[in-house]
Protein backbone atom coordinates (compact mmCIF):
# COMPACT_ATOMS: atom_id res chain seq x y z
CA UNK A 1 7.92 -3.16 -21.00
CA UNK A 2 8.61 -6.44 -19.45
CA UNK A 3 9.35 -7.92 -16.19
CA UNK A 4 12.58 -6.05 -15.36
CA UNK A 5 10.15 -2.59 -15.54
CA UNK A 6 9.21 -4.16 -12.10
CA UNK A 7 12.00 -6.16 -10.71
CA UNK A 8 15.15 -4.07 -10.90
CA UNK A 9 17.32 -7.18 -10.42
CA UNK A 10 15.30 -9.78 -12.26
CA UNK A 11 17.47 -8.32 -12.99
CA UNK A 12 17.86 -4.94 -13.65
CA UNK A 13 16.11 -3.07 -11.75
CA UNK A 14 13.18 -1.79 -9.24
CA UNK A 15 11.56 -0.44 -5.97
CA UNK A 16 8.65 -0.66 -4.96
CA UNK A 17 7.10 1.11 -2.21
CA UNK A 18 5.80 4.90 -1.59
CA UNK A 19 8.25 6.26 0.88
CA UNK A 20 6.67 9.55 1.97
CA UNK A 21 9.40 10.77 3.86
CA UNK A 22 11.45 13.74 2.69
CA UNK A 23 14.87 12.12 1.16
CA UNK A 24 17.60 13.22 3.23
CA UNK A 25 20.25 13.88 0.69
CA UNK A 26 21.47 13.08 -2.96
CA UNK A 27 24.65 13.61 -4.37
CA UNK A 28 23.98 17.38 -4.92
CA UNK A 29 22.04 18.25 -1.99
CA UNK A 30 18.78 18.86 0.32
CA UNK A 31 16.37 17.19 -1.77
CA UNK A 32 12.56 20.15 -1.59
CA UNK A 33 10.17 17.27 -1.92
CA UNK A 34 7.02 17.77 -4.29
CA UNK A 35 4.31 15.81 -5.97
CA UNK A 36 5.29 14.31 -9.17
CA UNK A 37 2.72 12.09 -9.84
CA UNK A 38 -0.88 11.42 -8.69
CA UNK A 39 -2.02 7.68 -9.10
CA UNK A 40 -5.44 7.15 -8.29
CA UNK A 41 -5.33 9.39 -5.33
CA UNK A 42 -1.70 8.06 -4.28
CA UNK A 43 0.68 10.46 -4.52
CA UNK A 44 4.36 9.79 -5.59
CA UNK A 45 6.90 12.25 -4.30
CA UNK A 46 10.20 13.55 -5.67
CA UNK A 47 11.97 11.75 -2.75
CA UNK A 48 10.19 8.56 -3.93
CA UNK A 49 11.75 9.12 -7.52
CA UNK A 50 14.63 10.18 -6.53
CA UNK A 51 15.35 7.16 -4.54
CA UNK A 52 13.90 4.91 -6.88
CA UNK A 53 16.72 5.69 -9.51
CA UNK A 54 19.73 5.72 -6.70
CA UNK A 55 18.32 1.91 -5.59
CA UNK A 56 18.66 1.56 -9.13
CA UNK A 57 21.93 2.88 -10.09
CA UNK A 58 23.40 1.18 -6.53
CA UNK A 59 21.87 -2.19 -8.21
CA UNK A 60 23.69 -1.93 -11.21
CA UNK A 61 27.17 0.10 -10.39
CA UNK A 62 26.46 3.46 -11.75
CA UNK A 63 26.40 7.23 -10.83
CA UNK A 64 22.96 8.27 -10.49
CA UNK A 65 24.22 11.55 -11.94
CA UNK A 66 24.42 9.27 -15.22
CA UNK A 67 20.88 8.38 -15.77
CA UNK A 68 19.41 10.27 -18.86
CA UNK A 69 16.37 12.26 -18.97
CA UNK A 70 14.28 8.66 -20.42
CA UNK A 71 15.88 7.05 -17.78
CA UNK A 72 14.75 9.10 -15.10
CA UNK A 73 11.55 9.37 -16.90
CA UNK A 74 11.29 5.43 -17.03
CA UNK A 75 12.15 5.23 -13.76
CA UNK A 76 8.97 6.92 -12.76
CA UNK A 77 7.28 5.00 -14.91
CA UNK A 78 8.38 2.25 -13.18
CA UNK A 79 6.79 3.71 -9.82
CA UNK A 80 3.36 4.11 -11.38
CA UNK A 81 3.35 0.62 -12.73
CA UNK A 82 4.23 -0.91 -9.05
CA UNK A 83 1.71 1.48 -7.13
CA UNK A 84 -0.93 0.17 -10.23
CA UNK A 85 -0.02 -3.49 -9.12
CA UNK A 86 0.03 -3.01 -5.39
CA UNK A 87 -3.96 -1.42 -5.53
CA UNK A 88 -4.58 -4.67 -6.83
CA UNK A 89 -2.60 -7.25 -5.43
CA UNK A 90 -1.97 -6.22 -1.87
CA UNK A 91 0.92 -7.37 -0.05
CA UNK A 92 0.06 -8.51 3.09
CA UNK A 93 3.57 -10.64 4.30
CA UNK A 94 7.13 -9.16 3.69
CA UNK A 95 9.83 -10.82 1.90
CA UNK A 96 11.27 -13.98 3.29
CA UNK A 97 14.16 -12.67 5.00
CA UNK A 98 16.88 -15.03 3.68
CA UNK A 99 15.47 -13.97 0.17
CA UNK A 100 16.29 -10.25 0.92
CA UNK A 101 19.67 -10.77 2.52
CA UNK A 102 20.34 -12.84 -0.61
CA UNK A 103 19.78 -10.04 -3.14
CA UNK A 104 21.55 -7.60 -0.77
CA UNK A 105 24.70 -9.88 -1.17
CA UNK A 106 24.49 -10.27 -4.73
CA UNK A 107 24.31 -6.05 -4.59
CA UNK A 108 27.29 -5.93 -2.59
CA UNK A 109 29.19 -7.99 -5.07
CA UNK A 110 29.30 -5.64 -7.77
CA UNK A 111 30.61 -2.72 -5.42
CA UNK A 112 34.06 -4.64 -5.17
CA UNK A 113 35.61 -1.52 -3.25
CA UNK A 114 32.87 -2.12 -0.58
CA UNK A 115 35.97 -4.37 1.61
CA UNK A 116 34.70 -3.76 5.24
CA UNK A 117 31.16 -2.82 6.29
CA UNK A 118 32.61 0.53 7.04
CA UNK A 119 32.89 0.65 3.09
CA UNK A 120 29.68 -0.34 2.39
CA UNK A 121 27.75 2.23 4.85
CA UNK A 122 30.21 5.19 3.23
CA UNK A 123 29.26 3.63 -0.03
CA UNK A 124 25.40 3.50 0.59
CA UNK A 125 25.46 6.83 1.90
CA UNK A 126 26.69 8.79 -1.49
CA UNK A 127 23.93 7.23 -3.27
CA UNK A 128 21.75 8.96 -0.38
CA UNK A 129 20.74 5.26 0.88
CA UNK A 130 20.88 3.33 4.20
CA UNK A 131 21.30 -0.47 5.01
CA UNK A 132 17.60 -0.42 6.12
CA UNK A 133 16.20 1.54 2.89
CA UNK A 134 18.06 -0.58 0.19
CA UNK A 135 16.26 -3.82 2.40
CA UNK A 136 13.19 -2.33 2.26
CA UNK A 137 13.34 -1.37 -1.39
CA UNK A 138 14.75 -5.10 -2.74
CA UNK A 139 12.05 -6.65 -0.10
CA UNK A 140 9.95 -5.34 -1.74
CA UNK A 141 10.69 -5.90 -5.55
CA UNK A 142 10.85 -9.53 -4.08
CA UNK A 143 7.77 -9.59 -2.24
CA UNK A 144 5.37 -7.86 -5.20
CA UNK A 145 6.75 -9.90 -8.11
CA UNK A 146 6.06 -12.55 -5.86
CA UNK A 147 2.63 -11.58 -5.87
CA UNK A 148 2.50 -11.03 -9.49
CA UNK A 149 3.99 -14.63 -10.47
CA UNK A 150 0.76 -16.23 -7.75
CA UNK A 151 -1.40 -14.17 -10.12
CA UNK A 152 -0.01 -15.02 -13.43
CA UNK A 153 2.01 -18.23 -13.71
CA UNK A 154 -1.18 -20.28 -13.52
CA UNK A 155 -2.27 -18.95 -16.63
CA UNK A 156 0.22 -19.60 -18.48
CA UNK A 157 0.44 -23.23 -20.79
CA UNK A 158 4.21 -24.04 -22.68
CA UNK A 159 3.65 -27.16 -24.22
CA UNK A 160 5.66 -29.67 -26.34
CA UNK A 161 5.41 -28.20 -29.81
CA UNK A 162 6.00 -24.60 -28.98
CA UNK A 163 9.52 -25.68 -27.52
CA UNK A 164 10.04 -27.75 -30.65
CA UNK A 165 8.73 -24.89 -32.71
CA UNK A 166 11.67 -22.44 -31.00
CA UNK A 167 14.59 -25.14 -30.91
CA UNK A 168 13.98 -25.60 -34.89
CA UNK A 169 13.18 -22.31 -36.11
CA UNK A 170 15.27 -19.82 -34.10
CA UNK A 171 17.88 -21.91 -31.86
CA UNK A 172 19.00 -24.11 -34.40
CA UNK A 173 19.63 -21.70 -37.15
CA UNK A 174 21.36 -19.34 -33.85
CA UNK A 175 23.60 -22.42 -33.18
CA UNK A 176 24.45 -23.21 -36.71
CA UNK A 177 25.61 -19.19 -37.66
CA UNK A 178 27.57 -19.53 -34.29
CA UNK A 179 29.53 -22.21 -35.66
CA UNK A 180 28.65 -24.38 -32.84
CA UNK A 181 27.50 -27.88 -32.15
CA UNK A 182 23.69 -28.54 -32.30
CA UNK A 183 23.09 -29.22 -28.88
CA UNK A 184 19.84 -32.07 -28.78
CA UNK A 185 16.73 -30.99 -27.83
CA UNK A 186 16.39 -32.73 -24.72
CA UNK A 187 19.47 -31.23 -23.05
CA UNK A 188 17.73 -27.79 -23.91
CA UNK A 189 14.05 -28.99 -23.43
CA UNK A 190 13.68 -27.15 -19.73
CA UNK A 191 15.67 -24.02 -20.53
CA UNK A 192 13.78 -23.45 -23.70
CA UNK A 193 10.41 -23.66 -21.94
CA UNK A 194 11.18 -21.38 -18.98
CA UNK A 195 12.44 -18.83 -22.02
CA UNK A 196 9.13 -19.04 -23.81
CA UNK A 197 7.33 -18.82 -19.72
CA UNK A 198 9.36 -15.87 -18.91
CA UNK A 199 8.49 -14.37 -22.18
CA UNK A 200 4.48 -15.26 -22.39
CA UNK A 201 5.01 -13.66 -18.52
CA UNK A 202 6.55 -10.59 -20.18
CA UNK A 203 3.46 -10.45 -22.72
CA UNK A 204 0.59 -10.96 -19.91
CA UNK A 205 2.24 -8.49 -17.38
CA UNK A 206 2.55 -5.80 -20.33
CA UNK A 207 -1.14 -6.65 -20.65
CA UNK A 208 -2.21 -6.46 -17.23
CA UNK A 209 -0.49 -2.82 -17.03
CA UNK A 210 -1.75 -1.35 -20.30
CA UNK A 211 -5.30 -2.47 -19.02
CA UNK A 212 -4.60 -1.07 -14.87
CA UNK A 213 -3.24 2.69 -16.81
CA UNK A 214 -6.51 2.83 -19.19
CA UNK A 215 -8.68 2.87 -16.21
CA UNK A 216 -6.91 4.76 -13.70
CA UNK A 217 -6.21 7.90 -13.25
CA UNK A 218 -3.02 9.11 -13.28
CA UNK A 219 -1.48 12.98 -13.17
CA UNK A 220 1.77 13.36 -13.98
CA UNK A 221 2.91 17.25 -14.68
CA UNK A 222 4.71 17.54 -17.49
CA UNK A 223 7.37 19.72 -15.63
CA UNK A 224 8.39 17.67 -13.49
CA UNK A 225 10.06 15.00 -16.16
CA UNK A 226 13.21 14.36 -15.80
CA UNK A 227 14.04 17.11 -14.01
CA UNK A 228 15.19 17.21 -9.99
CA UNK A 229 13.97 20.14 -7.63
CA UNK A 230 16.99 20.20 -4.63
């Protein structure tokens, strides 16, 4: 589990928020929407699912129809984890607008056929999205791992010797089977310490989750797995 469980761009993949609407369509159909999960008294829907992995495919270029049954089932996963995070973090602004439209474009560039906006809508509507619904969703991927960073990044310390410590024992020796030049540490000295960051962010999120799902309660019947009800 790491940061990308929660941020489907950062960069693969994820939505956030209970929709609670019935889905209006997916590729094969009428969507007959049903609990799947029960976090702490908030339910998540088959809809909710369901959408969750077409945001995802969208973000990444795939066919929804692709996803295996672990993917699916991570997917849900991934919906537990963000409801866990939003009981505790509550998100009271949205997502800075210009962030949102920013993540939107960098969607739209990997659906190359997408040439007019006409393209786009068509496009958005086989994966059973809208304009307004893949906002929403990236908003709010933005707007919780905003939160999450505010509650985390404080905590966390990279100092001199543990970027040393990685340059020496694991770049260098990467570098040197490479065949390439050893770069100097101090051209590497910032992108080495957001690395170890990113991962000691990985490590206290993971943490922070493990902890939320061993005192909550959370139902999830075993039928519904993988599986879609249409």
């Amino acid at each position: 589990m790491n940061i990308r469980r929660i941020q489907l761009g950062m960069h693969c993949a994820i939505a956030l928020a209970l929709n609670l609407a019935l889905a209006a369509s997916s590729f094969a159909g009428q969507i007959v929407d049903r609990v799947v999960s029960n976090v702490n008294g908030h339910v998540v829907l088959q809809s909710d699912w369901e959408q969750e992995v077409s945001v995802e495919a969208f973000s990444t270029a795939r066919d929804p129809e692709s996803f295996t049954s672990s993917e699916r089932s991570a997917a849900l996963d991934r919906l537990i984890d963000q409801e866990l995070l939003r009981e505790q973090v509550r998100p009271s602004q949205p997502a800075p607008a210009e962030q949102v439209a920013a993540r939107v474009a960098e969607v739209r560039k990997l659906h190359p056929d997408c040439v007019t906006d006409q393209d786009w809508r068509a496009k958005l509507q086989r994966y059973g999205l809208t304009q307004s619904s893949l906002e929403k969703r990236l908003g709010d991927q933005i707007q919780l791992m905003r939160l999450v960073e505010d509650r985390l990044r404080p905590s966390i310390q990279i100092d001199q010797r543990a970027v040393e410590t990685y340059y020496n024992d694991q770049l260098l020796p990467d570098m040197k089977r490479a065949g390439s030049r050893a770069t100097p540490l101090p051209e590497v000295f910032g992108r080495i310490k957001d690395l170890l960051a990113e991962r000691k962010m990985n490590e206290l999120l993971s943490g922070w989750l493990a902890s939320l799902r061993s005192g909550s309660h959370i139902a999830t019947p075993e039928s519904s797995a993988g599986e879609r009800n249409r």
